[in-house]
Protein backbone atom coordinates (compact mmCIF):
# COMPACT_ATOMS: atom_id res chain seq x y z
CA UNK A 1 14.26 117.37 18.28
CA UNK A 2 16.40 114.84 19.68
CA UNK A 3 19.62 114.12 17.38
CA UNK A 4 19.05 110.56 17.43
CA UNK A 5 15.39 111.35 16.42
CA UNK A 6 15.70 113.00 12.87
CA UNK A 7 13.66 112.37 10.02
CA UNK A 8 15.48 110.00 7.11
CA UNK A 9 16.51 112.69 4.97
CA UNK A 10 18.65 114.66 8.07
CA UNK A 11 19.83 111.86 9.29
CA UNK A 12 22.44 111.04 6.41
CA UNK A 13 23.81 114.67 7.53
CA UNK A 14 23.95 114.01 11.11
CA UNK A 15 27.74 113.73 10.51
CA UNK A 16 27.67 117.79 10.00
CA UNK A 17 25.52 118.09 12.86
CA UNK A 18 26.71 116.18 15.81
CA UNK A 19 30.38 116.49 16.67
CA UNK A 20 32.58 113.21 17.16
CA UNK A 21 32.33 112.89 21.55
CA UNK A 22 35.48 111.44 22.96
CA UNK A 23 34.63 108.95 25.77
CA UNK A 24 34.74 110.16 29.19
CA UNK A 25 38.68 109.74 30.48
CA UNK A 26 40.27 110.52 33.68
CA UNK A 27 42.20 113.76 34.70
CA UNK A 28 46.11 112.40 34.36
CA UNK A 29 47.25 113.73 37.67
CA UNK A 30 44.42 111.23 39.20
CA UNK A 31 45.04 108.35 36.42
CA UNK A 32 48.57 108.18 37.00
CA UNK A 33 48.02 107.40 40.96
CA UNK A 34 46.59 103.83 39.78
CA UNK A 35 46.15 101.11 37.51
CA UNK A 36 42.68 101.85 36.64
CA UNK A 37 41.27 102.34 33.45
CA UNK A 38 41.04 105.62 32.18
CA UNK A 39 38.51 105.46 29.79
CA UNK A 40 34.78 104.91 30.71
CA UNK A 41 31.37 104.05 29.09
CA UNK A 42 29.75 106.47 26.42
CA UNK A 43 25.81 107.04 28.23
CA UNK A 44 22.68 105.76 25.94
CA UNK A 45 22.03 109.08 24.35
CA UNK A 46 25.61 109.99 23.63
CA UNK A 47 26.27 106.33 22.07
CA UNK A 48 23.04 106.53 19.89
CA UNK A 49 24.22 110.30 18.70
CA UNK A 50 27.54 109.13 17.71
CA UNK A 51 26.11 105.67 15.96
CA UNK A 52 24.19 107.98 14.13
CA UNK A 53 27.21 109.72 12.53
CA UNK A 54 27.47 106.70 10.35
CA UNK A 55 26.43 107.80 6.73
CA UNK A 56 25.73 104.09 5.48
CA UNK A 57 28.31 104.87 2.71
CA UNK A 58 27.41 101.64 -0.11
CA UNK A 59 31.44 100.04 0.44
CA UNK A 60 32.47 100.98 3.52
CA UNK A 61 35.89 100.99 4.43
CA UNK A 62 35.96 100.45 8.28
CA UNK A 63 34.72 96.85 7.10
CA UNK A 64 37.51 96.13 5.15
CA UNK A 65 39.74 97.59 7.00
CA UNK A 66 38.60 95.26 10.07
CA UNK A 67 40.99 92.58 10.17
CA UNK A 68 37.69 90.77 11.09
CA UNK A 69 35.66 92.10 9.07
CA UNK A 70 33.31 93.21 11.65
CA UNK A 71 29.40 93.85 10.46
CA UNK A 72 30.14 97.83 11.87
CA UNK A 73 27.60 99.59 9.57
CA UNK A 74 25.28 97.41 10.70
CA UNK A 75 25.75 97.85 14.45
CA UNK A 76 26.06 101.45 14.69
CA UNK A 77 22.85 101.46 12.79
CA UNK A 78 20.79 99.73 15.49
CA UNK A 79 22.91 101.35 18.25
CA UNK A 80 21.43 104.91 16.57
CA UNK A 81 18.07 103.58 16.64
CA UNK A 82 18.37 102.18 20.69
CA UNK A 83 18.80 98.21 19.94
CA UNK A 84 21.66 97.72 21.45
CA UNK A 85 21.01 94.32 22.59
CA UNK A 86 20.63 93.32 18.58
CA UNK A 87 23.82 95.77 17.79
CA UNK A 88 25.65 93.89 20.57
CA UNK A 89 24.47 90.30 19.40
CA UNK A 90 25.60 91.24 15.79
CA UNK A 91 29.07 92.62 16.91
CA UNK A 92 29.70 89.13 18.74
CA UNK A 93 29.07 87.24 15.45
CA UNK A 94 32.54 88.19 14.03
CA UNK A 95 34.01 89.02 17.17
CA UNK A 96 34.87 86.56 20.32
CA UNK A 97 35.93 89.15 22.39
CA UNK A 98 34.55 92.63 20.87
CA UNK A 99 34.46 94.13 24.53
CA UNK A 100 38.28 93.95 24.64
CA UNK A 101 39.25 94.62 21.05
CA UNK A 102 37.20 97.60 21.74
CA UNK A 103 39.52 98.81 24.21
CA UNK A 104 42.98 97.72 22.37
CA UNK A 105 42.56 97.89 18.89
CA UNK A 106 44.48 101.02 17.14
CA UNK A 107 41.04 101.90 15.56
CA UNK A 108 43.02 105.07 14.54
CA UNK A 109 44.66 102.49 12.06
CA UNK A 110 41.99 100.53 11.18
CA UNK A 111 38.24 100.62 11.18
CA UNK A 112 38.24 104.73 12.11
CA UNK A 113 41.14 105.62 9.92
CA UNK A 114 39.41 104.12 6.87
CA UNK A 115 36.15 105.79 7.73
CA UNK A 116 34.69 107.82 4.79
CA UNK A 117 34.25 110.89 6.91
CA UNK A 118 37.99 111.06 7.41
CA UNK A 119 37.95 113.44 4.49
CA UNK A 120 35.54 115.81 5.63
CA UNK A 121 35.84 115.80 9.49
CA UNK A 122 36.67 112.99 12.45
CA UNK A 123 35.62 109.46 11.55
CA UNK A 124 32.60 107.91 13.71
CA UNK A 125 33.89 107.07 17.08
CA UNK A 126 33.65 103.15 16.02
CA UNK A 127 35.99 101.80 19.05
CA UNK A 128 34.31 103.47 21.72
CA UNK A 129 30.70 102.37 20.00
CA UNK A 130 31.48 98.94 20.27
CA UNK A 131 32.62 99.05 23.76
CA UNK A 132 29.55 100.67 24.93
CA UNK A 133 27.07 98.03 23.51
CA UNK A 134 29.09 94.86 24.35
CA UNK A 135 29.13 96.34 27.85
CA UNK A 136 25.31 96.95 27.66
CA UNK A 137 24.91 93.12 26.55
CA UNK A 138 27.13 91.95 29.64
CA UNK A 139 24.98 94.75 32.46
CA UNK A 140 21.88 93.03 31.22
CA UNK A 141 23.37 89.63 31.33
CA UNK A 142 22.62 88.77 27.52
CA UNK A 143 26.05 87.36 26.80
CA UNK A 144 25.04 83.64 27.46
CA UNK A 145 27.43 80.93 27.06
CA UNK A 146 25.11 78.01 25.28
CA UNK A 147 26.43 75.12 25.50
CA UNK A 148 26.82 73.04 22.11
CA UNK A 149 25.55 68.92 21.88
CA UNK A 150 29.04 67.66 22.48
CA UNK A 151 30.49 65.85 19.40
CA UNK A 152 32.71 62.95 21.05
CA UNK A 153 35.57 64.82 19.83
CA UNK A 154 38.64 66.41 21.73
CA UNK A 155 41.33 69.24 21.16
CA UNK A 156 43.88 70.89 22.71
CA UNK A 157 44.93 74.50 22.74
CA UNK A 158 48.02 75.40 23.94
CA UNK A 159 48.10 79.69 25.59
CA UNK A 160 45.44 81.02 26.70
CA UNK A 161 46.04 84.35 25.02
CA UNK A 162 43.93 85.99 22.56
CA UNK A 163 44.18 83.60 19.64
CA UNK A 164 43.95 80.99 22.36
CA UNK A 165 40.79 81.92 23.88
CA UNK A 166 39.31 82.83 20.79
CA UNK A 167 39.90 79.21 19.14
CA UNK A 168 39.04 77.53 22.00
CA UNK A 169 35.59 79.46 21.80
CA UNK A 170 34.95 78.73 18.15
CA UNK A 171 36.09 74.66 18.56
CA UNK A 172 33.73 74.82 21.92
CA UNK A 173 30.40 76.31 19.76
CA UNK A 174 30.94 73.33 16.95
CA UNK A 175 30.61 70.81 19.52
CA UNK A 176 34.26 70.02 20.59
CA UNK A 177 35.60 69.20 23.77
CA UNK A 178 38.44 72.07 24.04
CA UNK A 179 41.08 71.96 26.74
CA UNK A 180 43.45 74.84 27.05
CA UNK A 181 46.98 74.46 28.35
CA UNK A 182 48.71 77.77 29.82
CA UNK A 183 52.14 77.70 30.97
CA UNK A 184 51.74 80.72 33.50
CA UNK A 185 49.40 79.68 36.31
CA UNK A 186 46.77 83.15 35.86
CA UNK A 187 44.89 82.60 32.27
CA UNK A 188 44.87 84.66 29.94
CA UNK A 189 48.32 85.45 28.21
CA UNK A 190 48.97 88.36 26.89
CA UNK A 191 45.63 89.65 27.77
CA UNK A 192 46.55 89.11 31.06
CA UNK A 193 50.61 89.90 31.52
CA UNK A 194 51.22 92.43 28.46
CA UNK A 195 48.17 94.68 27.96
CA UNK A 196 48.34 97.00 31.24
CA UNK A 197 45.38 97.58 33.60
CA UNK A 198 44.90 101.00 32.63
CA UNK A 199 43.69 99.86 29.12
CA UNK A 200 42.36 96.45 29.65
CA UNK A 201 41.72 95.96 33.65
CA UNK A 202 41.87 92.25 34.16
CA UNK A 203 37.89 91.55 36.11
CA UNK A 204 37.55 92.19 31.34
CA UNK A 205 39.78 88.92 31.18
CA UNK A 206 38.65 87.44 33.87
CA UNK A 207 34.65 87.63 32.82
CA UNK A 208 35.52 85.93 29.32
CA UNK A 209 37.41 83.12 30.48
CA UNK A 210 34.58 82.23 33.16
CA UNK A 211 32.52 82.75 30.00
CA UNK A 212 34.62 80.29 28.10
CA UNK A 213 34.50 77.73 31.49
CA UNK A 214 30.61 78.19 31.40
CA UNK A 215 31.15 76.95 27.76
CA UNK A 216 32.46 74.28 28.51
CA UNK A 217 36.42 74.77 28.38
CA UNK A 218 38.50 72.98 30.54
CA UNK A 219 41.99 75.24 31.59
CA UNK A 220 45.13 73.11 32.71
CA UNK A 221 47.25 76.02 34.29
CA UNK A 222 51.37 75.90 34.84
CA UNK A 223 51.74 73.27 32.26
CA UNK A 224 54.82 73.94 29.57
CA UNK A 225 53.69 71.78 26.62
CA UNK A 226 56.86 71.26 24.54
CA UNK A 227 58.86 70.52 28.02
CA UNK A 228 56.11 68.96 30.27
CA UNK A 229 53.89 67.33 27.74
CA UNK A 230 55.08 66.19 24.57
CA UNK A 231 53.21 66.92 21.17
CA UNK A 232 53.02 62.24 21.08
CA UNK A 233 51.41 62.40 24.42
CA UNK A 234 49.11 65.18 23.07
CA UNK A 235 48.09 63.26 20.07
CA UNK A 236 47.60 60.29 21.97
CA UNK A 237 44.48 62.08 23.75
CA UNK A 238 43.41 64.68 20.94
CA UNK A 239 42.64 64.66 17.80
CA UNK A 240 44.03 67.86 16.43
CA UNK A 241 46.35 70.96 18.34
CA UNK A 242 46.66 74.72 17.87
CA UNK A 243 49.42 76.14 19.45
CA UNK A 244 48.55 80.38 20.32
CA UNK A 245 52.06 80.37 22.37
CA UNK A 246 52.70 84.15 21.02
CA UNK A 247 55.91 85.94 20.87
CA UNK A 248 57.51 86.54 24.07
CA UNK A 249 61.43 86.57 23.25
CA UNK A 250 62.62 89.96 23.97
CA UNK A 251 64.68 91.20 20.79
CA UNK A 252 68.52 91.51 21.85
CA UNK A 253 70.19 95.08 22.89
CA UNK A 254 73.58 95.13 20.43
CA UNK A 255 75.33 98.01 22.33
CA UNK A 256 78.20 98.57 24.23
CA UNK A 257 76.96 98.53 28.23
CA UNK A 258 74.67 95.58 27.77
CA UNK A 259 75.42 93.86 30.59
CA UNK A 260 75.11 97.05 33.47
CA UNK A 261 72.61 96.39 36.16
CA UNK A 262 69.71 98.52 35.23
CA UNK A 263 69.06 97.14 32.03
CA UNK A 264 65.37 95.47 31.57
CA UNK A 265 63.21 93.80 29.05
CA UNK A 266 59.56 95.36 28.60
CA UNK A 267 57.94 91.76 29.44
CA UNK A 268 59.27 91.36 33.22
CA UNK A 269 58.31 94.98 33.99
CA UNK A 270 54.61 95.11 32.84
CA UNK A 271 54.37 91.95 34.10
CA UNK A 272 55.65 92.47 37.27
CA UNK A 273 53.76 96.12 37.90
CA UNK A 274 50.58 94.88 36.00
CA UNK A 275 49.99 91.49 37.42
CA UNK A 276 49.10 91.79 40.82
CA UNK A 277 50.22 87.73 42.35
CA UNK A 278 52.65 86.83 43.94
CA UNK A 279 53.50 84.14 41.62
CA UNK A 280 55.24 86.40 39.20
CA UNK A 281 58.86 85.46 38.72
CA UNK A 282 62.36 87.37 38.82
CA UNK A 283 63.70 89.92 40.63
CA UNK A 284 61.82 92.74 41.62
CA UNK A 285 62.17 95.90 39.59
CA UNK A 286 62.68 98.86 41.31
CA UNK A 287 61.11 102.02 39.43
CA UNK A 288 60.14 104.45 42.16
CA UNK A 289 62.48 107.45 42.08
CA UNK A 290 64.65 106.75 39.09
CA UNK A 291 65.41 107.96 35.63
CA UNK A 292 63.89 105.67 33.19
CA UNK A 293 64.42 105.33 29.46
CA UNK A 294 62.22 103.20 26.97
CA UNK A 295 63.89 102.16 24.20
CA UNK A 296 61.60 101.64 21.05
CA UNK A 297 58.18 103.37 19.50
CA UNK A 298 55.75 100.97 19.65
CA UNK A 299 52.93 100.24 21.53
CA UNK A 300 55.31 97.98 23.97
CA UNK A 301 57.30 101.16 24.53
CA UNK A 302 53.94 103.29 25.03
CA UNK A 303 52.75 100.75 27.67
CA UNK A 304 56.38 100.77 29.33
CA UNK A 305 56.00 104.37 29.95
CA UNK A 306 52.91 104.81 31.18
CA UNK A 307 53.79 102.00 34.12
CA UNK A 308 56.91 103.53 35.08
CA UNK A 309 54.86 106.82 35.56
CA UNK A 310 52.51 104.78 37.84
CA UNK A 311 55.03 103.24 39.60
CA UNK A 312 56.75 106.32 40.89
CA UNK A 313 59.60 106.99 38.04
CA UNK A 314 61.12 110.54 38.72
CA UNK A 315 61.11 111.09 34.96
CA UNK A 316 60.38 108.69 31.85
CA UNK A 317 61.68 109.26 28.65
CA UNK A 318 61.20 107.67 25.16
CA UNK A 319 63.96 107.10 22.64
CA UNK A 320 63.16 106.69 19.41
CA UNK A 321 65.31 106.79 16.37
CA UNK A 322 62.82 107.55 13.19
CA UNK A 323 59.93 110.81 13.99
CA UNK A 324 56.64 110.96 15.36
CA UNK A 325 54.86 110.41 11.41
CA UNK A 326 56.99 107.07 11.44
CA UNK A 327 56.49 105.74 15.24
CA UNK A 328 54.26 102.78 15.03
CA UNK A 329 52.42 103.12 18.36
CA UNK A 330 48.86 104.22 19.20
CA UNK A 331 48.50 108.01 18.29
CA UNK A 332 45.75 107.96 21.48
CA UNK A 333 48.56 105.99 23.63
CA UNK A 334 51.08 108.56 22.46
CA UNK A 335 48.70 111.38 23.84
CA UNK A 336 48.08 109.85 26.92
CA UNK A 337 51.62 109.13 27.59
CA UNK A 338 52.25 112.74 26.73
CA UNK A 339 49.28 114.03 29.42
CA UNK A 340 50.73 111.80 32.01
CA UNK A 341 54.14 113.09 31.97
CA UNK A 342 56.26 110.97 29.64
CA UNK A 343 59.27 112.75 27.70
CA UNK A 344 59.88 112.08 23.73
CA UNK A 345 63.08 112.57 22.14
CA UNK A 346 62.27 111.40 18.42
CA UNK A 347 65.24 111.08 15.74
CA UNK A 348 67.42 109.72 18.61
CA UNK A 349 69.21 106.60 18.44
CA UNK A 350 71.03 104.64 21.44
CA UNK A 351 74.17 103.60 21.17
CA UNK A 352 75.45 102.44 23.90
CA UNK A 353 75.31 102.83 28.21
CA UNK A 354 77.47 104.58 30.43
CA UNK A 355 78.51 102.83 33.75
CA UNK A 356 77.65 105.03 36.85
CA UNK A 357 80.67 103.83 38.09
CA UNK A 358 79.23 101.25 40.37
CA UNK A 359 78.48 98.54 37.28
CA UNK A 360 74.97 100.05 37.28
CA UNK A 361 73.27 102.27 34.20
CA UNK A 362 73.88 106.01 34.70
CA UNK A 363 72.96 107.10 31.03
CA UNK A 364 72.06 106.65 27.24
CA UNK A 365 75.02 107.22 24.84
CA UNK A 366 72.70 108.39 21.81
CA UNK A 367 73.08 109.96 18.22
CA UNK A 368 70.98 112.33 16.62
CA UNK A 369 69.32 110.84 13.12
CA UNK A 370 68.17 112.35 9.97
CA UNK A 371 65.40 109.86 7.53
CA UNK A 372 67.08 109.46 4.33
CA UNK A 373 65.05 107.77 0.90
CA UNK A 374 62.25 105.05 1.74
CA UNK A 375 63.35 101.70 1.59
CA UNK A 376 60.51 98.96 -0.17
CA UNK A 377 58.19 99.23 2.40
CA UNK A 378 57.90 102.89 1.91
CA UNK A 379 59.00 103.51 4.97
CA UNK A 380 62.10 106.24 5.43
CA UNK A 381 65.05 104.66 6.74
CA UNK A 382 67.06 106.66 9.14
CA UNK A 383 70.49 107.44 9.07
CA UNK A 384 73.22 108.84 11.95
CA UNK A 385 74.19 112.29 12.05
CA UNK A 386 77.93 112.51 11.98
CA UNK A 387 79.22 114.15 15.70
CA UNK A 388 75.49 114.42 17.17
CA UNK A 389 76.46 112.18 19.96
CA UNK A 390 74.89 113.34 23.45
CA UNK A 391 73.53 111.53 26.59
CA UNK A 392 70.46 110.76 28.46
CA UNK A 393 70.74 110.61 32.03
CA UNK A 394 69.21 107.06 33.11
CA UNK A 395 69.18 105.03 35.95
CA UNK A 396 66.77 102.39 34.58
CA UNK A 397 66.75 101.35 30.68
CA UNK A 398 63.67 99.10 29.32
CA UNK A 399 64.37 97.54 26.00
CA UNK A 400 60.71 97.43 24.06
CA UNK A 401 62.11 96.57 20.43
CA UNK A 402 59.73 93.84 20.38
CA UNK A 403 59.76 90.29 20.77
CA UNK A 404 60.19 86.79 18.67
CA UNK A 405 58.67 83.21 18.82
CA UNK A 406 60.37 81.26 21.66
CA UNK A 407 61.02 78.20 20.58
CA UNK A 408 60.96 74.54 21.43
CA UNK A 409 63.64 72.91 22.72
CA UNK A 410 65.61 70.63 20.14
CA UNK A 411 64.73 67.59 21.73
CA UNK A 412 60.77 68.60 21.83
CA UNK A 413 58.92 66.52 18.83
CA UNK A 414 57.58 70.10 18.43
CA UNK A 415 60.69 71.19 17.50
CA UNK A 416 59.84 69.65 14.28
CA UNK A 417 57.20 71.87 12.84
CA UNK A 418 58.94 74.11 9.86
CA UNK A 419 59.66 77.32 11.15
CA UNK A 420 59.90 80.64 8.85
CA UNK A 421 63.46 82.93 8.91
CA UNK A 422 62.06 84.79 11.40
CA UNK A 423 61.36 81.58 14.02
CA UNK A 424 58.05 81.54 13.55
CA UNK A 425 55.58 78.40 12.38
CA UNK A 426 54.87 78.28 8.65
CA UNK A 427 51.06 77.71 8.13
CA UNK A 428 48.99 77.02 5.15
CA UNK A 429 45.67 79.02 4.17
CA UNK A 430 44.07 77.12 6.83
CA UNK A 431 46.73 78.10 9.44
CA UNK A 432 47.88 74.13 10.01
CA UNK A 433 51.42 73.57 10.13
CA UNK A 434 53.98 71.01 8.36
CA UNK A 435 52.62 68.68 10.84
CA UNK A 436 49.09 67.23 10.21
CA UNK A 437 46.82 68.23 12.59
CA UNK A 438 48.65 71.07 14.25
CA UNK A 439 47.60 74.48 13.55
CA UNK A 440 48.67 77.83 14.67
CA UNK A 441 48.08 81.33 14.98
CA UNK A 442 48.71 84.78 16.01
CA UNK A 443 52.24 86.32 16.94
CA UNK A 444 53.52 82.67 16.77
CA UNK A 445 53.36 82.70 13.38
CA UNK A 446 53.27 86.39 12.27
CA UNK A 447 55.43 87.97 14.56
CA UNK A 448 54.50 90.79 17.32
CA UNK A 449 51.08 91.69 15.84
CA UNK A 450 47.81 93.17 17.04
CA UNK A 451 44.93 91.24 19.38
CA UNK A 452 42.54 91.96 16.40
CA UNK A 453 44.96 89.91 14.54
CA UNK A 454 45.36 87.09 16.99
CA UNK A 455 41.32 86.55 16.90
CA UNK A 456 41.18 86.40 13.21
CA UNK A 457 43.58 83.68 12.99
CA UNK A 458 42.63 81.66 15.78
CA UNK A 459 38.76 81.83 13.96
CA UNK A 460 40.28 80.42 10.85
CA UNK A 461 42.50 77.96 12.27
CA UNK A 462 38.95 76.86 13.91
CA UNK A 463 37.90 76.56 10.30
CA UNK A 464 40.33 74.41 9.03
CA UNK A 465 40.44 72.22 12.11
CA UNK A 466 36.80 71.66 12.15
CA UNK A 467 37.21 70.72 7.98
CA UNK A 468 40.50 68.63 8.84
CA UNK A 469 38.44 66.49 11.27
CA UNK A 470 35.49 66.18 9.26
CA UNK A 471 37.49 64.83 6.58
CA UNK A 472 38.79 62.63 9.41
CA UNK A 473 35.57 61.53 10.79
CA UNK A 474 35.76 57.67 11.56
CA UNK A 475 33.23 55.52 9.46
């Protein structure tokens, strides 16, 4: 009897039955010779086995867990039983772009770590569930854009990024006349110019704008709104603004060396090796042959690696100063860095660069760490160990400590929206700003975050623009 086929009262046990199926993933030695995804498609039968896996529980956690709140129960329910046109329809009506989330959501840390089966076995393979049926919906060309009886009314989005695109998609389906402004001249933001290839290829992006564009949403490309169009001359034209302009400030290096040749921010690099135009500014970065050390633990860092490996690095190595239970990148981004040939050294802290002699990087000064008590967000804080100091041989050192809200210049009227301590815009409960009518959302306003949490603020920012201009809507 087919697995997918078993009478009500096996099926809450199919859990114990079928065994969680990883999707299909390239060997590493072939992965790392391109810029190709390296995940593929669950087939019908294995997607409807692993949908199955789902036990229904009455609260389920992978809902709440969703930053969006995603219907998943639901969806993996019809996915078990073969509708995965209906599963797919249903995971679009929380989601504007489930077929990416899919691929760059830490499910590990969300929906699938807060799965119910977590304490018996491996949670139901959620992420690569979703992908499979919004891919499904897109082969048999059942994602249609439907265009909404305009409303006479007009707003502007400014970055086309994830909280961007997914605004501009909720304003478009109530009606609205949505124009996007991007300052980079290739849509998509971060999407685009952070996320490599090899986990979101860019024909992903590139479907879902033209989707968007199909909607109805206009795109005004290499336009810097806040030094080439003021917020007056916005307001002159639309009625309200979101601003999804992210976080792309690199965090400062405070060591001794800082200003050797060799030193890079994360940013430039993936965009640079990842964006294939030759529009991309700065100086080339040359990776091929050299030494390179990533600086940082996150998901930045795990991305950094990965394209130096592709890219022809002679060896790639990760600093990190707290362990491997207290790095906050992917766990499945860790692995793959570790299959493809990237180096760890955890508990390691750099201190400072040597100078090859030349005014160029030859090295890491580092110090070994211990983690001493947990400070309030339970986190251990770690903590020099006296006369550990040894060095990493580098020729090329990429900063990924993260990145903060760039900000207006002083003489922008932007410039007066209330910022937080960290730089970022202060919103209310329905993500507007200090100034009437201008909203915000994603890393803008809470700092280097996930795309999952990019979407969900972009849909309620949607929500409290649509209810701000109702309120506003002329006798």
């Amino acid at each position: 009897m087919p697995t997918t086929d078993l009478p009500p009262q096996l099926a809450k046990y199919a859990w114990s039955r079928i065994l969680r199926a990883t999707p299909p993933k390239r060997g590493a030695e072939e992965r790392v010779a391109d810029f190709r995804e390296i995940y593929s498609e669950y087939d019908e039968a294995t997607a409807r086995a692993q949908a199955l896996r789902c036990i229904q529980c009455p609260v389920p956690g992978c809902v709440q867990a969703c930053p969006l709140h995603n219907r998943i129960p639901e969806w993996l329910a019809l996915t078990a039983q073969g509708q995965f046109a209906e599963a797919a329809a249903l995971s679009r009506a929380t989601s504007n772009m489930p077929e990416i989330c899919s691929r760059v959501c830490p499910q590990e840390k969300l929906c699938e770590g807060s799965c119910i089966l977590t304490a018996r076995t491996e949670p139901v393979s959620i992420g690569a569930v979703e992908r499979f049926i919004n891919e499904y919906a897109f082969r048999h060309h059942l994602v249609e854009a439907v265009q909404a009886p305009a409303n006479g009314r007009k707003v502007a989005v400014i970055g086309s990024g994830p909280g961007g695109l997914a605004c501009a998609d909720e304003m478009a389906r109530l009606g609205y006349a949505v124009t996007v402004f991007e300052a980079q001249l290739i849509p998509g933001g971060l999407l685009v110019n952070g996320i490599p290839a090899f986990k979101l290829e860019k024909r992903i992006v590139e479907r879902r704008i033209e989707l968007l564009a199909t909607h109805g949403v206009a795109f005004r490309l290499g336009v810097r709104v806040g030094w080439d169009v003021s917020l007056a001359g916005l307001q002159a034209e639309y009625e309200a603004i979101f601003l999804g302009v992210g976080a792309q400030r690199p965090k400062p290096l405070d060591i001794t060396g800082a200003g050797l040749r060799g030193l890079v921010d994360a940013l430039p690099l993936l965009i640079q090796k990842n964006v294939d135009s030759p529009l991309v500014e700065g100086a080339p970065i040359d990776v091929r042959g050299k030494r390179v050390a990533v600086l940082g633990g996150g998901d930045t860092a795990m991305d950094c690696l990965r394209t130096s490996l592709r890219s022809g690095a002679r060896a790639v190595t990760c600093l990190y100063r707290r362990d491997l239970a207290n790095m906050p990148g992917s766990r499945k981004e860790y692995a793959n860095a570790l299959e493809e040939g990237a180096d760890f050294q955890f508990l390691t802290n750099p201190i400072g660069l040597i100078d090859d002699g030349t005014g160029s990087v030859g090295g890491v000064q580092c110090v070994r760490m211990e983690l001493g008590a947990p400070d309030a967000s339970g986190r251990r804080q770690p903590r020099a160990v006296p006369g550990s100091d040894f060095v990493v041989p580098a020729d090329l050192v990429v900063v990924a400590y993260g990145f903060d809200p760039v900000p207006f210049p002083k003489e922008s009227d932007f410039a007066r929206i209330e910022l937080d301590k960290w730089g970022g815009f202060k919103t209310d409960r329905d993500q507007m700003t200090s100034l009437p009518g201008v909203f915000a959302g994603g890393d803008s306003v809470r700092g280097p975050s996930l795309v999952v949490h990019a979407v969900r603020d972009a849909r309620l920012a949607a929500q409290g623009m649509h209810r701000y201009l109702h309120a506003r809507q002329p006798a």
